[in-house]
N, C-alpha and C. Protein backbone atom coordinates (compact mmCIF):
# COMPACT_ATOMS: atom_id res chain seq x y z
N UNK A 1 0.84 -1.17 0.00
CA UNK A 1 0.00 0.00 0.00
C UNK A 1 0.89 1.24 0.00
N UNK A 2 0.54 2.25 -0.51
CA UNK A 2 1.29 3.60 -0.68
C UNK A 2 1.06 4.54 0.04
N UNK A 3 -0.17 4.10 0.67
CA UNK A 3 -0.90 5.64 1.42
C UNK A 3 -1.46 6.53 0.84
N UNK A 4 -1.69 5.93 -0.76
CA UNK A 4 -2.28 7.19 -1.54
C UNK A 4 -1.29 8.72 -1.41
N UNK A 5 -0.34 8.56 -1.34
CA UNK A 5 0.72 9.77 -1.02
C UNK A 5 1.46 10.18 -1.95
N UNK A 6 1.09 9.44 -3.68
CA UNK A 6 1.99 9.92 -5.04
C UNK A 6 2.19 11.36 -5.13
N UNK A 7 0.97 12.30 -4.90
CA UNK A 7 1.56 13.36 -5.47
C UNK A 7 1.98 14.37 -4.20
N UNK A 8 2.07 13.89 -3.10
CA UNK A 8 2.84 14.73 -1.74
C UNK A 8 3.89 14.69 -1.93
N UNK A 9 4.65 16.28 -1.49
CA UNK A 9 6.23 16.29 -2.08
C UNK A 9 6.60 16.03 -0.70
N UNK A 10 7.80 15.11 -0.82
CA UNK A 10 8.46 14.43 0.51
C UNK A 10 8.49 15.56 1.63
N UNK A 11 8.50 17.03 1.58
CA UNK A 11 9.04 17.81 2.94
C UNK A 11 7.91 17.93 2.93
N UNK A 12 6.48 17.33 2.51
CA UNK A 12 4.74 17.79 3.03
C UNK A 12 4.97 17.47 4.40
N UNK A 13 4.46 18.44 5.32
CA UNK A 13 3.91 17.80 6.74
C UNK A 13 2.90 16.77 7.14
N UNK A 14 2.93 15.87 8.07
CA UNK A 14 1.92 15.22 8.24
C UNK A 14 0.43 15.29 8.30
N UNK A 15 0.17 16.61 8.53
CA UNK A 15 -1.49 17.06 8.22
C UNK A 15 -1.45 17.19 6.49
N UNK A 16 -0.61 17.54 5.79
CA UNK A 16 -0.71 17.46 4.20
C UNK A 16 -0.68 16.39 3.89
N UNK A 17 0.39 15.10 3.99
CA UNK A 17 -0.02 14.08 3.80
C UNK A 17 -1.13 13.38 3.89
N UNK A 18 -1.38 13.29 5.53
CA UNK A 18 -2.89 13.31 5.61
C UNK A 18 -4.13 13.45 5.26
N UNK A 19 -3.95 15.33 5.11
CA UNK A 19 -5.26 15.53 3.81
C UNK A 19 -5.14 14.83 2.71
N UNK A 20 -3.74 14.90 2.52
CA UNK A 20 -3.95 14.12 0.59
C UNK A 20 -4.66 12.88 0.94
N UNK A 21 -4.22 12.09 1.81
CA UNK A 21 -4.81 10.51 2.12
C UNK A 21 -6.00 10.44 1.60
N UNK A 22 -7.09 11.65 2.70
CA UNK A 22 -8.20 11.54 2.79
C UNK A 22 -8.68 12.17 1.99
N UNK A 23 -8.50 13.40 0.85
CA UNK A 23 -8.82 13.30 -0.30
C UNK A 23 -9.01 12.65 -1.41
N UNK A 24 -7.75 12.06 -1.35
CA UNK A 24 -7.38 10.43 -2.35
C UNK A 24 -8.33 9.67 -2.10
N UNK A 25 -8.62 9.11 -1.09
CA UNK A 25 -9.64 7.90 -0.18
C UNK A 25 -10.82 8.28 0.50
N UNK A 26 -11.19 9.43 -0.26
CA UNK A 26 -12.59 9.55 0.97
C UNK A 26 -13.79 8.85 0.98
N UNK A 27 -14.13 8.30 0.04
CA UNK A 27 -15.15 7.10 -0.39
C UNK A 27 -14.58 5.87 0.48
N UNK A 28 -13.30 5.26 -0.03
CA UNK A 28 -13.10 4.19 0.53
C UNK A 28 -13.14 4.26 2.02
N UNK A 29 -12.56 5.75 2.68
CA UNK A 29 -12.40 5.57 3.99
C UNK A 29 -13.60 6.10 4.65
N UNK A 30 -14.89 6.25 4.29
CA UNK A 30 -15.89 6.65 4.72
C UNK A 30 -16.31 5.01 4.85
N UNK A 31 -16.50 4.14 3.37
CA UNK A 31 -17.07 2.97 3.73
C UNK A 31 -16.49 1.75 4.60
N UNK A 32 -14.92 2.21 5.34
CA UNK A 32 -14.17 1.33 6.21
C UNK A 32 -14.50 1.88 7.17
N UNK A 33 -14.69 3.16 7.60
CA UNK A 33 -14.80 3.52 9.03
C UNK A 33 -16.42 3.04 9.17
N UNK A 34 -17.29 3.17 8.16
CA UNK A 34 -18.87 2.75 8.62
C UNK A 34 -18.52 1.19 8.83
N UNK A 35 -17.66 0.29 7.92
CA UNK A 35 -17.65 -1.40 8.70
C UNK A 35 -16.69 -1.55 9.67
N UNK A 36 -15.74 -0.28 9.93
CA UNK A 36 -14.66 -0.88 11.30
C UNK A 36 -13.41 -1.67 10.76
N UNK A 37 -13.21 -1.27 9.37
CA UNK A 37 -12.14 -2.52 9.18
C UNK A 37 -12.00 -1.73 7.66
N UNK A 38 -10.41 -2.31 7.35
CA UNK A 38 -10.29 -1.97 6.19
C UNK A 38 -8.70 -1.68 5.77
N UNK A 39 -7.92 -1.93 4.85
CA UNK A 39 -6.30 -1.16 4.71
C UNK A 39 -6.37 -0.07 4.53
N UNK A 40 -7.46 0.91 4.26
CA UNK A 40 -7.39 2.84 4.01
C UNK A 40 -7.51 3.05 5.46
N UNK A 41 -8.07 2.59 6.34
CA UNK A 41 -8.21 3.02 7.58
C UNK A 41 -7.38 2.40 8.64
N UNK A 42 -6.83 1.62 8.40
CA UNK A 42 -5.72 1.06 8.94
C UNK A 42 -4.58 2.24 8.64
N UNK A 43 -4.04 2.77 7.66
CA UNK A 43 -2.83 3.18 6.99
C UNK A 43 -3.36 4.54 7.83
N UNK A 44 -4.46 4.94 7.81
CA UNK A 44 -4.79 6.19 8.45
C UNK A 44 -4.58 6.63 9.63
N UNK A 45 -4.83 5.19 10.24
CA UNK A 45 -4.76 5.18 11.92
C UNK A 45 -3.07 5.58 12.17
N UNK A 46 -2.38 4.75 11.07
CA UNK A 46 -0.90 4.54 11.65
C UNK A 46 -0.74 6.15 11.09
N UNK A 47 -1.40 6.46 10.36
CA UNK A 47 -0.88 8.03 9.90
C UNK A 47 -0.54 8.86 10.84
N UNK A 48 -1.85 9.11 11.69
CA UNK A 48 -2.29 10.03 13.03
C UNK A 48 -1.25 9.37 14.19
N UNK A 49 -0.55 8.03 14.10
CA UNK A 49 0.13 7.67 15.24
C UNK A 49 -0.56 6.92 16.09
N UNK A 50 -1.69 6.62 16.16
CA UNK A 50 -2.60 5.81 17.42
C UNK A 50 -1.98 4.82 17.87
N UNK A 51 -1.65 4.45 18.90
CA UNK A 51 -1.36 2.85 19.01
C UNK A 51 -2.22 1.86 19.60
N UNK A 52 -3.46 2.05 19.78
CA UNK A 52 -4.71 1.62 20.57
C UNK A 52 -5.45 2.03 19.05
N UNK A 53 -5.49 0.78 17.78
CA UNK A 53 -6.33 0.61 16.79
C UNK A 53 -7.59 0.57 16.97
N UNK A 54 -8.08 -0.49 18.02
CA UNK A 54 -9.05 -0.68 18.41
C UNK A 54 -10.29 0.40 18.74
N UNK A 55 -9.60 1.51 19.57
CA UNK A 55 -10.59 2.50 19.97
C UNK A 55 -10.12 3.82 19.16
N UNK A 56 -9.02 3.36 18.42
CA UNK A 56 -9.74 4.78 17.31
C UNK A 56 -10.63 4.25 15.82
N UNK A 57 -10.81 3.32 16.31
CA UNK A 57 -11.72 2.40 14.92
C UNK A 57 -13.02 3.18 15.34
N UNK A 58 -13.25 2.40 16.93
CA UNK A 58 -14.37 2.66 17.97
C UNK A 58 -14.82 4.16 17.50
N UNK A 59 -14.03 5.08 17.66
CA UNK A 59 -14.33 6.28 18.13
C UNK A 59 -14.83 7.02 16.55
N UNK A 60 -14.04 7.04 15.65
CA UNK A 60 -14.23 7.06 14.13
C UNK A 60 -15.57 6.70 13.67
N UNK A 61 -15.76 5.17 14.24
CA UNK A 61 -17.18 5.11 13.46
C UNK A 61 -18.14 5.72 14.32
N UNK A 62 -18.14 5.55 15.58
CA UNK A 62 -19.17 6.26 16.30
C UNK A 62 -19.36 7.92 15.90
N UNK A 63 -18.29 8.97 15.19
CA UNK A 63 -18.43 9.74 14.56
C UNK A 63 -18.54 9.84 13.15
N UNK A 64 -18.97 8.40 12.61
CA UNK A 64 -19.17 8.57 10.81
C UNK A 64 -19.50 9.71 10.62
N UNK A 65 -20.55 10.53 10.85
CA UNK A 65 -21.60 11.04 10.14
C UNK A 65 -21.46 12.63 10.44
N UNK A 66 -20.81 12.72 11.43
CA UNK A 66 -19.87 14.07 11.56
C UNK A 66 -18.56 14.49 10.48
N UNK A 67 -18.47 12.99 10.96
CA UNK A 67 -16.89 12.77 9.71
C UNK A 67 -17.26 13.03 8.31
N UNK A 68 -17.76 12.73 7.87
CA UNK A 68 -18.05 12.46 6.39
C UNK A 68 -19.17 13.53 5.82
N UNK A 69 -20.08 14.26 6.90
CA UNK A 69 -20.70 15.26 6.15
C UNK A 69 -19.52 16.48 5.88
N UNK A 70 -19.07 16.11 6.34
CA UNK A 70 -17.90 17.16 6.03
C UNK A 70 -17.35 17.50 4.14
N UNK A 71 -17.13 18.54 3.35
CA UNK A 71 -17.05 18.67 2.02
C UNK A 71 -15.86 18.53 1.76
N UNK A 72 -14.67 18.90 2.52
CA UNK A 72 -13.19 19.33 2.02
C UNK A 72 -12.65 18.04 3.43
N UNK A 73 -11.44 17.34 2.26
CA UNK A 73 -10.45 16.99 3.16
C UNK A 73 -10.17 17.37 4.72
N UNK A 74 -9.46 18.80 4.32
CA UNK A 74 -9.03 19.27 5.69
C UNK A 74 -10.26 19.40 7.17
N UNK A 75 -11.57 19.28 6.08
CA UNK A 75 -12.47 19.62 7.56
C UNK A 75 -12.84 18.00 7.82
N UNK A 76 -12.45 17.16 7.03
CA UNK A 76 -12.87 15.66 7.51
C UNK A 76 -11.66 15.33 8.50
N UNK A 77 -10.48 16.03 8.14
CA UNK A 77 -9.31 15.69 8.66
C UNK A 77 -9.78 15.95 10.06
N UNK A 78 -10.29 17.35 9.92
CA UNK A 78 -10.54 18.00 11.30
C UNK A 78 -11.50 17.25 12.31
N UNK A 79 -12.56 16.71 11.36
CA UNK A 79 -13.30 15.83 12.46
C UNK A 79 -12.97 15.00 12.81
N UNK A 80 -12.10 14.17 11.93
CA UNK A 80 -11.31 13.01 12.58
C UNK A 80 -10.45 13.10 13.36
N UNK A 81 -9.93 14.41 13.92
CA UNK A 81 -8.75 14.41 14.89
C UNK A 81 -9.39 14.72 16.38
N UNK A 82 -10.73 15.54 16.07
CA UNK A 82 -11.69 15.81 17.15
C UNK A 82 -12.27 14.13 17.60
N UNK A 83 -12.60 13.54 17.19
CA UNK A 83 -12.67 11.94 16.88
C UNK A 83 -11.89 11.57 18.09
N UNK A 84 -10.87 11.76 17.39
CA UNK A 84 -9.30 10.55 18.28
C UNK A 84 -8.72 11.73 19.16
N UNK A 85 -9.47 12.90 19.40
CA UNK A 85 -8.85 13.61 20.55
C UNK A 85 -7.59 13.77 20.60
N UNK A 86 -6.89 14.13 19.37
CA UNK A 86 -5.89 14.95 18.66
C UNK A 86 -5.67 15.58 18.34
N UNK A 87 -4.30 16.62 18.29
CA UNK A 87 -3.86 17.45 17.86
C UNK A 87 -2.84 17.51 17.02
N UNK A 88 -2.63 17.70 15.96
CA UNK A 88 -1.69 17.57 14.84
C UNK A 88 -1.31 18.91 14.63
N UNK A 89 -1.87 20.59 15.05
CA UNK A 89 -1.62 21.14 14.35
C UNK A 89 -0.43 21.92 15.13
């Protein structure tokens, strides 16, 4: 897997990478976080750093619908970090 990260230039920060992810993947990673499972949301988790998979799966899907009404990358990014009770910036 690549991370969906082709067109991030190597000195991108991790919230750019990131967004690209979830731009690249927002379909796929909308329909892994609604089943809890998946390699886009796996690669995501390790993105953000979590080491407790389990309850940021938990916490993700219990916010699908926050997550994903969202229009732009960066504000899905944003709900997802509100999600996993993170700060990246």
């Amino acid at each position: 897997m690549t991370f969906g990260l082709l067109n991030c230039p190597k000195d991108s920060s991790i919230l750019g990478k990131i967004a690209s992810f979830i731009g690249d993947n927002k379909q796929q990673l909308a329909m892994e976080v609604a089943q809890g499972r998946g390699e886009h949301l796996a690669a995501l988790i390790e993105m953000y750093g979590v080491t407790d998979q389990q309850a940021a799966i938990s916490a993700l899907k219990a916010s699908h619908t926050e997550i994903f009404s969202q229009a732009s990358a960066a504000d899905i990014e944003a709900q997802m970090e509100k999600a996993l009770n993170i700060d990246l910036s």
